[in-house]
N, C-alpha and C. Protein backbone atom coordinates (compact mmCIF):
# COMPACT_ATOMS: atom_id res chain seq x y z
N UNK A 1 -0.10 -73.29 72.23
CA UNK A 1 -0.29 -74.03 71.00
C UNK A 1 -1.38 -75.08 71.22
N UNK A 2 -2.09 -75.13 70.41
CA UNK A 2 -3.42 -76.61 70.24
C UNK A 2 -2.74 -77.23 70.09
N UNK A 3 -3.69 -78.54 71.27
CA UNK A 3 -2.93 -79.73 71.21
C UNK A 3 -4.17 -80.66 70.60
N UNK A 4 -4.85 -80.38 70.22
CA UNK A 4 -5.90 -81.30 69.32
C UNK A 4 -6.21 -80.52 68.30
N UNK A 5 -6.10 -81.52 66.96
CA UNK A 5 -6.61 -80.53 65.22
C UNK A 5 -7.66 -81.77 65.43
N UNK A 6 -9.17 -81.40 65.35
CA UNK A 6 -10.32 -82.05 64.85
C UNK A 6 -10.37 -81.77 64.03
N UNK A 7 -10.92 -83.01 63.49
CA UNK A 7 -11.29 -83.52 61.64
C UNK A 7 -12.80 -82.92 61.93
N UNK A 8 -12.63 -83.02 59.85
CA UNK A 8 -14.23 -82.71 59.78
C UNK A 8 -15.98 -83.48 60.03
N UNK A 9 -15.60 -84.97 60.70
CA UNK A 9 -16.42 -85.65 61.31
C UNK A 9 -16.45 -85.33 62.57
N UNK A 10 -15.80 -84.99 63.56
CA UNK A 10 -15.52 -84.75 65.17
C UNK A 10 -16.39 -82.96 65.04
N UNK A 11 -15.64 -82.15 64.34
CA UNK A 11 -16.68 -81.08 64.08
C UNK A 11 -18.28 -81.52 63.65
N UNK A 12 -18.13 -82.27 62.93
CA UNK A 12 -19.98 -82.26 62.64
C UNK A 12 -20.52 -82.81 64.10
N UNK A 13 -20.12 -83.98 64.55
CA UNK A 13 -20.93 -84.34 65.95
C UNK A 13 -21.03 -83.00 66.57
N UNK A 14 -19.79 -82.29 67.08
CA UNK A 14 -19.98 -81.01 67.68
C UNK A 14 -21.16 -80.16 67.44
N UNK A 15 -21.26 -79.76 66.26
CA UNK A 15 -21.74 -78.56 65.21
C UNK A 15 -23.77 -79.22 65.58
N UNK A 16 -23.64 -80.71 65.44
CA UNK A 16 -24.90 -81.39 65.65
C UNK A 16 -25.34 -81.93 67.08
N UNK A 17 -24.69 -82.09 67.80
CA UNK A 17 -24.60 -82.54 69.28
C UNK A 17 -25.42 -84.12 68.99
N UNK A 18 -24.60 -84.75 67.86
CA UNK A 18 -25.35 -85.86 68.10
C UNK A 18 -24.20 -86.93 68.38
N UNK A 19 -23.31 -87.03 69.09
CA UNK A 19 -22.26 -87.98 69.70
C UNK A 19 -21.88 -87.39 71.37
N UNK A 20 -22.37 -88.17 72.00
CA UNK A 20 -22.23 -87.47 73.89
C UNK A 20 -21.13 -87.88 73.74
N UNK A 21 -20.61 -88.75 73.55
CA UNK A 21 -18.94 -89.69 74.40
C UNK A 21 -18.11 -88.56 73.30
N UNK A 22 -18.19 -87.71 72.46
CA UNK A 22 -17.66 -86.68 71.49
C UNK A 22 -17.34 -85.53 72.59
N UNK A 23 -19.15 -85.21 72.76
CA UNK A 23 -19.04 -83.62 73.59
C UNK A 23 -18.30 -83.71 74.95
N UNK A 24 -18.66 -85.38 75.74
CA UNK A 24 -17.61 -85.32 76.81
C UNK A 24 -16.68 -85.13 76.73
N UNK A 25 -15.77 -85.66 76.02
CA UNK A 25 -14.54 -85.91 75.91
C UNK A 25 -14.22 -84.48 75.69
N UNK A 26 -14.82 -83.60 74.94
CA UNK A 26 -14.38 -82.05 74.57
C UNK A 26 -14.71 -81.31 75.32
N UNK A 27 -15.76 -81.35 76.44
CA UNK A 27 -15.82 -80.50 77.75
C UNK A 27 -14.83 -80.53 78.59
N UNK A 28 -13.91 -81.58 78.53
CA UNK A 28 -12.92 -82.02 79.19
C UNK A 28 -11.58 -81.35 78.84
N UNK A 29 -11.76 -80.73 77.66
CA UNK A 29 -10.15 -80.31 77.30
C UNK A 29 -10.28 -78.27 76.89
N UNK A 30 -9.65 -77.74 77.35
CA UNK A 30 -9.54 -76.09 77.40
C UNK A 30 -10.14 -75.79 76.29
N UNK A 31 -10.88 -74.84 75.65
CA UNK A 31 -10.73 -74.08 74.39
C UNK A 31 -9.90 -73.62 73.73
N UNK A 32 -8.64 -73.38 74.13
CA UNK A 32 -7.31 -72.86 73.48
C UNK A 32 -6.73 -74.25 73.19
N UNK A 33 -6.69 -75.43 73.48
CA UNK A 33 -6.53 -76.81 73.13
C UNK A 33 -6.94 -76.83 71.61
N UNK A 34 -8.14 -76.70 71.36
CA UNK A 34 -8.59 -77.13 70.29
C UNK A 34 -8.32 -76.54 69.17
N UNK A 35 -8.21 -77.06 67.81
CA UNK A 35 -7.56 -76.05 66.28
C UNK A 35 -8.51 -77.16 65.51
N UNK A 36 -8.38 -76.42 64.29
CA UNK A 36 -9.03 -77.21 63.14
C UNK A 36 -7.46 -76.73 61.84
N UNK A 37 -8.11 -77.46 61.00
CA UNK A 37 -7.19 -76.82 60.08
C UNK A 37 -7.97 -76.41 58.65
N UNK A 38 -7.41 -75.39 58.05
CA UNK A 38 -8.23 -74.62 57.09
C UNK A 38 -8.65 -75.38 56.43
N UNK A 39 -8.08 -76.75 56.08
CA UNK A 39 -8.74 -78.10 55.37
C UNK A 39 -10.09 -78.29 55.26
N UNK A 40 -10.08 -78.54 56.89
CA UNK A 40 -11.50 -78.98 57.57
C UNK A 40 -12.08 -77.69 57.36
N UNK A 41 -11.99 -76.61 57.68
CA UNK A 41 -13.04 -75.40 57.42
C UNK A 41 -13.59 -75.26 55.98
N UNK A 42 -12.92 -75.82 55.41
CA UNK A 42 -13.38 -75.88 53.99
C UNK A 42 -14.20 -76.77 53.64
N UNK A 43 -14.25 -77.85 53.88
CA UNK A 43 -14.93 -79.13 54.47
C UNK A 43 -16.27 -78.59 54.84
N UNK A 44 -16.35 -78.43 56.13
CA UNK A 44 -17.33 -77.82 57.35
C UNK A 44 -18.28 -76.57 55.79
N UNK A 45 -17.46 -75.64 55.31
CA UNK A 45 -18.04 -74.46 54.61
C UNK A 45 -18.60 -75.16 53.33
N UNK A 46 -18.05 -76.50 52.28
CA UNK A 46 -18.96 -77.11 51.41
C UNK A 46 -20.12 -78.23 51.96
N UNK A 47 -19.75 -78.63 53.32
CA UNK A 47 -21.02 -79.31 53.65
C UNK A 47 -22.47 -78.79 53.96
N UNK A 48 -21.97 -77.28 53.95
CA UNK A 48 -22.91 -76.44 54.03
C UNK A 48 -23.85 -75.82 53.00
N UNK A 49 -22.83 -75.73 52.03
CA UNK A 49 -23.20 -75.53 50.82
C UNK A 49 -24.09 -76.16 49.98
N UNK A 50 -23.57 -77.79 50.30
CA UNK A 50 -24.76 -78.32 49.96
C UNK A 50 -25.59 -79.43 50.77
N UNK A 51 -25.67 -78.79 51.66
CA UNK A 51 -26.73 -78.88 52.46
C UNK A 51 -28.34 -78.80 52.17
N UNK A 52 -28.68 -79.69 52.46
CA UNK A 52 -30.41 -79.03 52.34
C UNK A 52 -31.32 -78.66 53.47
N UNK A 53 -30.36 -78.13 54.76
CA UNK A 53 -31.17 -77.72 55.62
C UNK A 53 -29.66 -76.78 56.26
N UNK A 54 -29.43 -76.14 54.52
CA UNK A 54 -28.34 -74.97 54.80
C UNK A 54 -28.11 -73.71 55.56
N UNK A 55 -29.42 -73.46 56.34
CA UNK A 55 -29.75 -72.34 56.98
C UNK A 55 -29.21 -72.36 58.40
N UNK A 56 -29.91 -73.64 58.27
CA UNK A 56 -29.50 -74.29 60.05
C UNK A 56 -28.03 -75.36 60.39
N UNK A 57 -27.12 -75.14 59.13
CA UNK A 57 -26.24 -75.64 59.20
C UNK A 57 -25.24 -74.87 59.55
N UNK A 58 -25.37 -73.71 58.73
CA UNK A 58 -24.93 -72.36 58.55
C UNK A 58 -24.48 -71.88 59.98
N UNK A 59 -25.89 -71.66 60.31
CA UNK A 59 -25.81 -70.61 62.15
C UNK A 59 -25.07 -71.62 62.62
N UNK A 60 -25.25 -73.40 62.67
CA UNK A 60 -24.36 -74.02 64.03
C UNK A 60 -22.86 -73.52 63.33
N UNK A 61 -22.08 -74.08 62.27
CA UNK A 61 -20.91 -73.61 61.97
C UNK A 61 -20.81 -71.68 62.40
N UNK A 62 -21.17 -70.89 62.11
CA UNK A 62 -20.97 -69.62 62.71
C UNK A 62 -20.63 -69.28 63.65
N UNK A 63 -21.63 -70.33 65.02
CA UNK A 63 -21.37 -70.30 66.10
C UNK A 63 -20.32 -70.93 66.75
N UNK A 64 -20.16 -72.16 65.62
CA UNK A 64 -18.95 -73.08 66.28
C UNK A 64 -17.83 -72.17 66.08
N UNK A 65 -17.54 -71.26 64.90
CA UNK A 65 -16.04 -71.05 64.26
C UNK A 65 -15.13 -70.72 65.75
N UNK A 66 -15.88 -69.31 65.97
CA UNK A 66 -15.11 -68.60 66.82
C UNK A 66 -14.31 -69.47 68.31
N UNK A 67 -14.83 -70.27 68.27
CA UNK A 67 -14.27 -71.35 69.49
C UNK A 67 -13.10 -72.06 69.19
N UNK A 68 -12.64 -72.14 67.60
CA UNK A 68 -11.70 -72.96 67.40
C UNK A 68 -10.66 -71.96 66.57
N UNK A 69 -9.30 -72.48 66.33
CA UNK A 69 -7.95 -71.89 66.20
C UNK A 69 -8.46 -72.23 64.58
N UNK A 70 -8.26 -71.60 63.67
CA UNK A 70 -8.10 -72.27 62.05
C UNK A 70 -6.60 -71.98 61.90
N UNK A 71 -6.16 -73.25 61.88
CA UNK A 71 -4.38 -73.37 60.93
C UNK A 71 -4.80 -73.17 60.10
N UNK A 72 -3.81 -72.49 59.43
CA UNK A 72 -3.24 -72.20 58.02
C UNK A 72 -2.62 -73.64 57.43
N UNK A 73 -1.83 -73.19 56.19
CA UNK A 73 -1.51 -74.53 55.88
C UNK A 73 0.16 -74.11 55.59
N UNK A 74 1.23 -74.16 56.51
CA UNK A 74 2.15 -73.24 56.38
C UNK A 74 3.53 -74.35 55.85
N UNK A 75 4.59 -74.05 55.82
CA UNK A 75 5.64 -74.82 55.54
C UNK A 75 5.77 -75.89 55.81
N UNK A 76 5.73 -75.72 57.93
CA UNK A 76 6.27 -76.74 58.29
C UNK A 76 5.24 -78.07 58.14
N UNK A 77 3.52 -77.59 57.92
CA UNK A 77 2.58 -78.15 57.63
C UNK A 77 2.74 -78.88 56.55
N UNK A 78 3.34 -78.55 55.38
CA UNK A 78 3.80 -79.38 54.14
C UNK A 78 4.66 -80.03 54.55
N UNK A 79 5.73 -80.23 55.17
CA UNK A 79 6.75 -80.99 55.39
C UNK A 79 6.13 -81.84 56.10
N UNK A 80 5.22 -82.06 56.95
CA UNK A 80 4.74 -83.06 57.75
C UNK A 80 4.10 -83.69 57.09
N UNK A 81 3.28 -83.32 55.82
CA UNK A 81 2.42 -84.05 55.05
C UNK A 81 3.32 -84.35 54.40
N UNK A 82 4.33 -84.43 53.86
CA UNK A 82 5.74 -85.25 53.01
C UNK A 82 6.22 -86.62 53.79
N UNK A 83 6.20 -86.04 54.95
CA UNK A 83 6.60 -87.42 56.30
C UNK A 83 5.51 -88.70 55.90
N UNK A 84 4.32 -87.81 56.69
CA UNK A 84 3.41 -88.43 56.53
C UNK A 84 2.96 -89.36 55.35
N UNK A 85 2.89 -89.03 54.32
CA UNK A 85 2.26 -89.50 53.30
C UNK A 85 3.64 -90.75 52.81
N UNK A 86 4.96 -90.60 52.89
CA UNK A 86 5.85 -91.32 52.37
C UNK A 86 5.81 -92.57 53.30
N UNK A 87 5.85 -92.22 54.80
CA UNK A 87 5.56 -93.01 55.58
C UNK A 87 4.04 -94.05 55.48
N UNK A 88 2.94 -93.79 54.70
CA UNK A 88 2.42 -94.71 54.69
C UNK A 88 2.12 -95.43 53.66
N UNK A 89 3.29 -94.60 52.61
CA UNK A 89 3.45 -95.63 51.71
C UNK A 89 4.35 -96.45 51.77
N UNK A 90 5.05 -96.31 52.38
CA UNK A 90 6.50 -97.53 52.91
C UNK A 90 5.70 -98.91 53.65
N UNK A 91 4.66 -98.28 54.53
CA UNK A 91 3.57 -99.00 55.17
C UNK A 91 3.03 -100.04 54.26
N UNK A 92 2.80 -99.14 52.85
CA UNK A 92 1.45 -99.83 52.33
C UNK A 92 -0.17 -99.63 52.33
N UNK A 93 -0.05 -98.62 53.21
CA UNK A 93 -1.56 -98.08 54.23
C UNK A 93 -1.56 -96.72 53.19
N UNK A 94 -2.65 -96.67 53.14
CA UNK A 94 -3.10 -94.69 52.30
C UNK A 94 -4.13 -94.54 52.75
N UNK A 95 -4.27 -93.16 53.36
CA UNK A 95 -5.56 -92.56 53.88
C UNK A 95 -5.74 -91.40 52.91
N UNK A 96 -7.38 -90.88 53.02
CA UNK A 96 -7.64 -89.93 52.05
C UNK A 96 -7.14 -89.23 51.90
N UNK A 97 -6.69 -88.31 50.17
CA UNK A 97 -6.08 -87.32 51.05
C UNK A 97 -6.17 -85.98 51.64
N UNK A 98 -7.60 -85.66 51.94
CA UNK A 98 -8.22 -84.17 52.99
C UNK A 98 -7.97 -85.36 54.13
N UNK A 99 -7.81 -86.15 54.78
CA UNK A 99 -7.09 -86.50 55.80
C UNK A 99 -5.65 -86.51 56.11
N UNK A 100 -4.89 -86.90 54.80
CA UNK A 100 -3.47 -86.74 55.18
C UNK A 100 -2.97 -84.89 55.20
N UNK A 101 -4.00 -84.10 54.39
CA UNK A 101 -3.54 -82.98 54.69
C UNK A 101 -3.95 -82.30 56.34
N UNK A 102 -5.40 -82.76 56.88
CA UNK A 102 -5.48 -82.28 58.41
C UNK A 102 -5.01 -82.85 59.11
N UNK A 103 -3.98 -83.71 58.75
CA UNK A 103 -3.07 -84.70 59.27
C UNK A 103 -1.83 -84.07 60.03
N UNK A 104 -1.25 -83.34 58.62
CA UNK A 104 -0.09 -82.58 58.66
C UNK A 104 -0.01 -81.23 59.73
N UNK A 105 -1.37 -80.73 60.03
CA UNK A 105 -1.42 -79.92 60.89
C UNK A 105 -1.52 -80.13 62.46
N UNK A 106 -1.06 -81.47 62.70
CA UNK A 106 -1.73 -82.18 63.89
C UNK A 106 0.05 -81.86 64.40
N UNK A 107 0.19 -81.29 66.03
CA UNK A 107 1.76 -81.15 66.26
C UNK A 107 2.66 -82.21 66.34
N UNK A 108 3.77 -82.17 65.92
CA UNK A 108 4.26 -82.86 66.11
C UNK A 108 5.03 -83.64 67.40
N UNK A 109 4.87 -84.67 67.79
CA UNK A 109 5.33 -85.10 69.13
C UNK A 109 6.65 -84.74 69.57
N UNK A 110 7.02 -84.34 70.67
CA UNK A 110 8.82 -84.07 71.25
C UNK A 110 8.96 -85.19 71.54
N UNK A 111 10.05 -85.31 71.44
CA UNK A 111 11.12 -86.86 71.57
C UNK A 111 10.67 -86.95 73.02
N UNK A 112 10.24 -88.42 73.27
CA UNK A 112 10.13 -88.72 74.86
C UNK A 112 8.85 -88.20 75.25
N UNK A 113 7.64 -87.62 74.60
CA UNK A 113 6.74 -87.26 75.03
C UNK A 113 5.71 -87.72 74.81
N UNK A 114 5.14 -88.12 75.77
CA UNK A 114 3.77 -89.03 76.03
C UNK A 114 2.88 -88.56 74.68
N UNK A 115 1.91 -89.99 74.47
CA UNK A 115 1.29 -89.44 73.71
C UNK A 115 -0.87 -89.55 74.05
N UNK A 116 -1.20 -88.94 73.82
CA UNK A 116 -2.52 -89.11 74.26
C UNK A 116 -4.13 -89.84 73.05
């Protein structure tokens, strides 16, 4: 199972190689580690769209896809975005919400387990 869902900013540095302390940090962790969630691919596929240097946006996403896991957006994925989202309104705090949904795809922690 991926233990990192990158958002659709962490993909663009990737996709652009314009953040090093980004690409380090991701040379550092397996390829089977990494997932996106169909959110972000959707994301990634309209930034392309309207793009004005859509050609060459195009090929880096093409090349990137195959490297990463795309979640679906499945049950238990809604139920986490129910957590999530109630929880930061109890907070007071609201994040966007194409963040609280690639949110929901992020695993959930086991009791007692470190977090990174």
């Amino acid at each position: 199972m991926a233990r990192y869902t990158l958002d659709t900013d962490t993909c663009s540095y990737l996709m652009k190689r314009s953040s090093p302390p980004v690409l380090r940090r991701l040379q550092t962790v397996a390829v089977t580690d990494v997932c996106i969630s169909v959110i972000t691919k959707s994301e990634l596929l309209y930034g392309v769209e309207v793009s004005p240097r859509r050609a060459q946006d195009l090929a880096a996403l093409v090349a990137f896809l195959p490297y990463v896991e795309v979640r679906d957006f499945p049950d238990d994925a809604a139920s986490h975005y129910t957590e999530i989202r109630a929880d930061l309104k109890r907070r007071g705090a609201l994040i966007g919400a194409n963040d609280m949904l690639i949110a929901a795809h992020a695993p959930q922690p086991r009791p007692g387990a470190g977090h990174e």
